[in-house]
Structure formats: C-alpha cells, structure tokens
N, C-alpha and C. Protein backbone atom coordinates (compact mmCIF):
# COMPACT_ATOMS: atom_id res chain seq x y z
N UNK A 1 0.86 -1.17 0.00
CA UNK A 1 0.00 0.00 0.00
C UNK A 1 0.90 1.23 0.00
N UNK A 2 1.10 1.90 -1.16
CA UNK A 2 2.02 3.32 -0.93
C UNK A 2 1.39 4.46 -0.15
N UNK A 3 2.60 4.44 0.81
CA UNK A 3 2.54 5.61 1.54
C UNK A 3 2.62 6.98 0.93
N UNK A 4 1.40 7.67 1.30
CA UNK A 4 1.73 9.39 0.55
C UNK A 4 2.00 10.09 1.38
N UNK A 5 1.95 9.96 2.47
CA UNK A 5 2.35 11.26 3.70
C UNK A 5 2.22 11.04 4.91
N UNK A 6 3.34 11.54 5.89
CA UNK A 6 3.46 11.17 6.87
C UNK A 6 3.71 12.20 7.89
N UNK A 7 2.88 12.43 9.15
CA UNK A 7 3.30 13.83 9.72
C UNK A 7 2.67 13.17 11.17
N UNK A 8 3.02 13.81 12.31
CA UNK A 8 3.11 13.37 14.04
C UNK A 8 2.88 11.99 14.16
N UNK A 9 3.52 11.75 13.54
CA UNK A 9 2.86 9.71 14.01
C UNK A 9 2.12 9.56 13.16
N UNK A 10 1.50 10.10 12.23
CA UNK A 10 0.50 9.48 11.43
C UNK A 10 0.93 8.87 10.06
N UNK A 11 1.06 8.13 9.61
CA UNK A 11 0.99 7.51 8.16
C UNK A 11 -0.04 7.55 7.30
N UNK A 12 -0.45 7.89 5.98
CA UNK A 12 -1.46 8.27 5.14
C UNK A 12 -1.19 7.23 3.78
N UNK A 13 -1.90 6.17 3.95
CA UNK A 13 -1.61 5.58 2.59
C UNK A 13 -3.06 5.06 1.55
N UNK A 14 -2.69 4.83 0.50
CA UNK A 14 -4.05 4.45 -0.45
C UNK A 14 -3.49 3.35 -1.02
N UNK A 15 -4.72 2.99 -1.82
CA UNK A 15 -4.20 1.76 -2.33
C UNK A 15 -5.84 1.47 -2.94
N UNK A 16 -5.31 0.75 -3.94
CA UNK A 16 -6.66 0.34 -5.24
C UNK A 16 -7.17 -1.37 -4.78
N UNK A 17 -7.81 -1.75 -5.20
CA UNK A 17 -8.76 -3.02 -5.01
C UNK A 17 -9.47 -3.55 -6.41
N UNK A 18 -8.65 -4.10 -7.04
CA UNK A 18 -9.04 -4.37 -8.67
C UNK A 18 -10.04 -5.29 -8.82
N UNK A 19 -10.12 -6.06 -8.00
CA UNK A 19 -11.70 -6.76 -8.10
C UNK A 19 -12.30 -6.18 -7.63
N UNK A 20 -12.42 -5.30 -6.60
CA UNK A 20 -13.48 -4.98 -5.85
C UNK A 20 -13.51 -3.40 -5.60
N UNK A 21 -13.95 -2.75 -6.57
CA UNK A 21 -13.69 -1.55 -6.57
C UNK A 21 -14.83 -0.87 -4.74
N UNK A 22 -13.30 0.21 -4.43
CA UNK A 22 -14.40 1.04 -2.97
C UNK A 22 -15.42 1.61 -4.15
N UNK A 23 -16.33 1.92 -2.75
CA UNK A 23 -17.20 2.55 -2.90
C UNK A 23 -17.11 4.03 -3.38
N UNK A 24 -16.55 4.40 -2.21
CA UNK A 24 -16.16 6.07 -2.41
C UNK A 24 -14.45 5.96 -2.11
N UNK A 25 -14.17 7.25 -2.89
CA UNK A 25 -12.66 7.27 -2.49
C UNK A 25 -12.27 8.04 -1.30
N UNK A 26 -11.33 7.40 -0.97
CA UNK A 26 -10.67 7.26 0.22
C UNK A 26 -9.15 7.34 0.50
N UNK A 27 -8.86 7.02 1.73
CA UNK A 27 -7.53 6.71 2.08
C UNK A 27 -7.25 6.36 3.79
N UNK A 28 -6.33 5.58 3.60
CA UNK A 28 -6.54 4.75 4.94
C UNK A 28 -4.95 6.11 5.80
N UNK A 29 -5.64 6.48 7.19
CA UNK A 29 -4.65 6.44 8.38
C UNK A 29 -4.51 5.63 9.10
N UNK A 30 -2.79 5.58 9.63
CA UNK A 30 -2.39 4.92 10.96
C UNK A 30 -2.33 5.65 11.75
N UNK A 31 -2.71 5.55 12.50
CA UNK A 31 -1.54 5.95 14.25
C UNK A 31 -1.84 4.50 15.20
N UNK A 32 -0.63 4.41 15.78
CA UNK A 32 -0.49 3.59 16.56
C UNK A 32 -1.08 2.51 16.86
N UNK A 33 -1.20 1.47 15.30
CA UNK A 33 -1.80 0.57 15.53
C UNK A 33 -3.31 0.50 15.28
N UNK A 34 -4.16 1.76 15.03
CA UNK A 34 -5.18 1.74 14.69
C UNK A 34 -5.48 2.50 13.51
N UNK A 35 -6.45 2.30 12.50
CA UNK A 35 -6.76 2.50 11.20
C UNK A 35 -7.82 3.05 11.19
N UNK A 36 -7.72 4.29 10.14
CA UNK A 36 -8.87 5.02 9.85
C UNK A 36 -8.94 5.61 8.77
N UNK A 37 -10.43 4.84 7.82
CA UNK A 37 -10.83 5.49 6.37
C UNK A 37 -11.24 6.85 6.50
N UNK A 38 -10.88 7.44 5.52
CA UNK A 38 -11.25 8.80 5.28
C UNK A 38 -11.83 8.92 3.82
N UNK A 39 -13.26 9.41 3.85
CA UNK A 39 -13.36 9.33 2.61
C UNK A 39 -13.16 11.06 2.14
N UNK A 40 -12.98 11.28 0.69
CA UNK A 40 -12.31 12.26 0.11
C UNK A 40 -12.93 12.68 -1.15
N UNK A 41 -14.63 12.46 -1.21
CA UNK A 41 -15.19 12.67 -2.27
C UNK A 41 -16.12 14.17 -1.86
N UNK A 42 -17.61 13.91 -2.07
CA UNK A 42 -18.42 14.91 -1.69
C UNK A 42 -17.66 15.59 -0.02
N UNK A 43 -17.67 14.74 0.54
CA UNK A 43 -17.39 15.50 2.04
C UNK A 43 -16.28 14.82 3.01
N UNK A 44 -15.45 15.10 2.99
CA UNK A 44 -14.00 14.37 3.78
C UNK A 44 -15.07 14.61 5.15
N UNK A 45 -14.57 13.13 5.71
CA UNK A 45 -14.78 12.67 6.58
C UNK A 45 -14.72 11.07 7.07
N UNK A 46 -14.75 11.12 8.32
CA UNK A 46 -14.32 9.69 8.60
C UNK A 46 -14.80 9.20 7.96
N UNK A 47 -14.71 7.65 7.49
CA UNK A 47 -16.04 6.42 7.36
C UNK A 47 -16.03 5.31 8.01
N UNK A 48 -14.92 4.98 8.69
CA UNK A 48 -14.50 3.75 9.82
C UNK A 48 -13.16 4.17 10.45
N UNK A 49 -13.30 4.07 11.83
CA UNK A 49 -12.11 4.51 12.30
C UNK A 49 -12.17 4.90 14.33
N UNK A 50 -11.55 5.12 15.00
CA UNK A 50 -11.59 5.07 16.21
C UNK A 50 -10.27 6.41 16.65
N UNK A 51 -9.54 7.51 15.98
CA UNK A 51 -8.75 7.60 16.39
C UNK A 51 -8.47 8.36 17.77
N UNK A 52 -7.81 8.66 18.41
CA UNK A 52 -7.69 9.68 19.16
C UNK A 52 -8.47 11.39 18.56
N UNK A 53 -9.81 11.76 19.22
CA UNK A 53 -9.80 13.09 18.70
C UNK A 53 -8.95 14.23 18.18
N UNK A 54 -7.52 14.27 18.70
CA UNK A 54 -6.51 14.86 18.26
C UNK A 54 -6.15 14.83 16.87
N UNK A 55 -5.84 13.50 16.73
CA UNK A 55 -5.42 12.99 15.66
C UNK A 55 -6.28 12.97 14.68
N UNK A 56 -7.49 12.69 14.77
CA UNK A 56 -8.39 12.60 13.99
C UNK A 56 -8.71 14.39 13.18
N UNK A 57 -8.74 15.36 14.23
CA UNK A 57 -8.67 16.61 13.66
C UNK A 57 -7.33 17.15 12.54
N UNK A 58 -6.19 16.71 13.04
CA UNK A 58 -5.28 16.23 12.40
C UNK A 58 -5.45 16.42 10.96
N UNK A 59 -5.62 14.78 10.68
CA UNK A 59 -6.14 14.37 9.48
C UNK A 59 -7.00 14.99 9.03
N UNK A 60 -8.14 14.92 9.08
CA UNK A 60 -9.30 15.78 8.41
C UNK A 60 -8.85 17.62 7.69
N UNK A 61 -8.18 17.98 8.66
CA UNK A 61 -7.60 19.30 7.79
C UNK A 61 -6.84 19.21 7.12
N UNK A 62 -5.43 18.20 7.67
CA UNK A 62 -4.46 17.84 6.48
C UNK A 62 -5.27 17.17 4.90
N UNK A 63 -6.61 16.30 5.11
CA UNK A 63 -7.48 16.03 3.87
C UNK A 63 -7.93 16.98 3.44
N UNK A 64 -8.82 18.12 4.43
CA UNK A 64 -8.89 19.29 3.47
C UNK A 64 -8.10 20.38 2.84
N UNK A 65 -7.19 20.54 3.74
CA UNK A 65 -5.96 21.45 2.54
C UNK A 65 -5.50 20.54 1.23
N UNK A 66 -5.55 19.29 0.93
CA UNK A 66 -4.93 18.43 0.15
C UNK A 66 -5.88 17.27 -0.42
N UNK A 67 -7.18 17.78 -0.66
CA UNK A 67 -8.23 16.84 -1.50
C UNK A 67 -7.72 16.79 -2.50
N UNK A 68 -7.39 18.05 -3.10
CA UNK A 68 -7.32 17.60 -4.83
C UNK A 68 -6.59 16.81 -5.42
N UNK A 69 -5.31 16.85 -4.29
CA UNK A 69 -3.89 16.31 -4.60
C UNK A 69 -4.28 14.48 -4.22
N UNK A 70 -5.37 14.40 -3.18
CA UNK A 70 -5.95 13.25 -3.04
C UNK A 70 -6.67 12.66 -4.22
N UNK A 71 -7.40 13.64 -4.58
CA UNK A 71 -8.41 12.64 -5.73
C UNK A 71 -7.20 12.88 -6.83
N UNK A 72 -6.33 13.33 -6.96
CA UNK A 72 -6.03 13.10 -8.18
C UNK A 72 -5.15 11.75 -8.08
N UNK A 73 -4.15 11.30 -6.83
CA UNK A 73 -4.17 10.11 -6.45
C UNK A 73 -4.66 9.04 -6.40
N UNK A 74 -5.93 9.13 -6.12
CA UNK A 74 -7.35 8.16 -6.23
C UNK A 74 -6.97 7.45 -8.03
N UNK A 75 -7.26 8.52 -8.66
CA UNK A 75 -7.42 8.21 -9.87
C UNK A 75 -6.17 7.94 -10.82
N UNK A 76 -5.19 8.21 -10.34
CA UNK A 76 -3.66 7.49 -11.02
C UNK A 76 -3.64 5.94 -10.25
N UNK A 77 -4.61 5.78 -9.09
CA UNK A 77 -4.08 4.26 -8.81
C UNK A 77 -5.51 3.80 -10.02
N UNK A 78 -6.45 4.10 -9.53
CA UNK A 78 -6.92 3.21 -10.59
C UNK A 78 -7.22 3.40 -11.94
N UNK A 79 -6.41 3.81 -12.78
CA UNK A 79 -5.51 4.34 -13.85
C UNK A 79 -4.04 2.82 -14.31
N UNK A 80 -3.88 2.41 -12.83
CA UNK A 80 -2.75 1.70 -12.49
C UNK A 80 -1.77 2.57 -12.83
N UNK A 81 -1.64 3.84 -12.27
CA UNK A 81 -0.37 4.55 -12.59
C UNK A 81 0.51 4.56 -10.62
N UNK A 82 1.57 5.09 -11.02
CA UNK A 82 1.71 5.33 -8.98
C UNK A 82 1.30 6.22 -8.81
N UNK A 83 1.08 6.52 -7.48
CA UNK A 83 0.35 7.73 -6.90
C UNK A 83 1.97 8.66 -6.46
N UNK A 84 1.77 10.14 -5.96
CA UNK A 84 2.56 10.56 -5.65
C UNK A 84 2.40 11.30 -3.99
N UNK A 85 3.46 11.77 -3.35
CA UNK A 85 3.75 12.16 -2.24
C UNK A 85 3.22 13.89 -2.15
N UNK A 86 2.12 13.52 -0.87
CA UNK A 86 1.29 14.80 -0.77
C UNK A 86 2.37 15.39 0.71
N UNK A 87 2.53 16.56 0.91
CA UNK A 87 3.49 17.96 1.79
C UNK A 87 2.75 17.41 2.58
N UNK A 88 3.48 16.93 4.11
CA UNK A 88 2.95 16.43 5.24
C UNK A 88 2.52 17.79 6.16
N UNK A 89 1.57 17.69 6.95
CA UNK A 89 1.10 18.87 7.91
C UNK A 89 2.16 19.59 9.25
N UNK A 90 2.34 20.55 8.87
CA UNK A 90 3.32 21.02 9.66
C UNK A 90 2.91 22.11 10.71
C-alpha cells in the first residue's frame, strides 16, 4: 500500500482493489496501531475509524488542505499509474 504522507505519528496511505472496486474514495490512516478510512469525495470525513480526537482533527484538515492532490491520487491508482507524495502537515 504506498505511503503518501506522513506527519506526528500518522501515516497516510491508499491503495486500489481491482476486483473490488471502494465505494467512495478514500484513504486509509495509521496511528499507533489503529486505522482510519477517510473518505475524500463529496465531504471528507471519517467512514470507519476510532482515532484519538486529536489525531483525527489532524487528518481531516491535512485532507482538506490536500483533496485535490488526493483525488487526483485516487485516480492514477486506478488508472494503475503510482500515486505521488502529498506535503505532510506542519
């Protein structure tokens, strides 16, 4: 699953499903062992996930400064092209 960005502990990666296309696009976070979809279409926001509220605010702004650069990711994986490395939140 390529990693696109990585900032306080968090890891941000996507990844395609060729039989089984998602539903909506997305992208999976880590922190510490726990995982959380974000979807990145009509309205960023969770869609499964548990993280620390911190973290979770986190993410969600780092998705909204950087949707576009997301969906355009989305669509080079399933393109089968690579995706590229989105400016981590600083």
């Amino acid at each position: 699953m390529p990693e696109i960005s990585r900032f306080f502990g968090i890891v941000i990666r996507m990844f395609a499903e060729f039989q089984s296309k998602h539903n909506r696009p997305h992208f999976h976070a880590y922190y510490q062992g726990l995982d959380n979809s974000v979807a990145i279409d009509d309205n960023i926001e969770i869609i499964v996930g548990d993280f620390p509220k911190r973290q979770e605010r986190l993410v969600l702004a780092w998705a909204e400064l950087h949707r576009e650069e997301l969906m355009d990711n989305w669509l080079l994986l399933y393109s089968g092209e690579r995706t590229f490395s989105i400016e981590p939140l600083k």
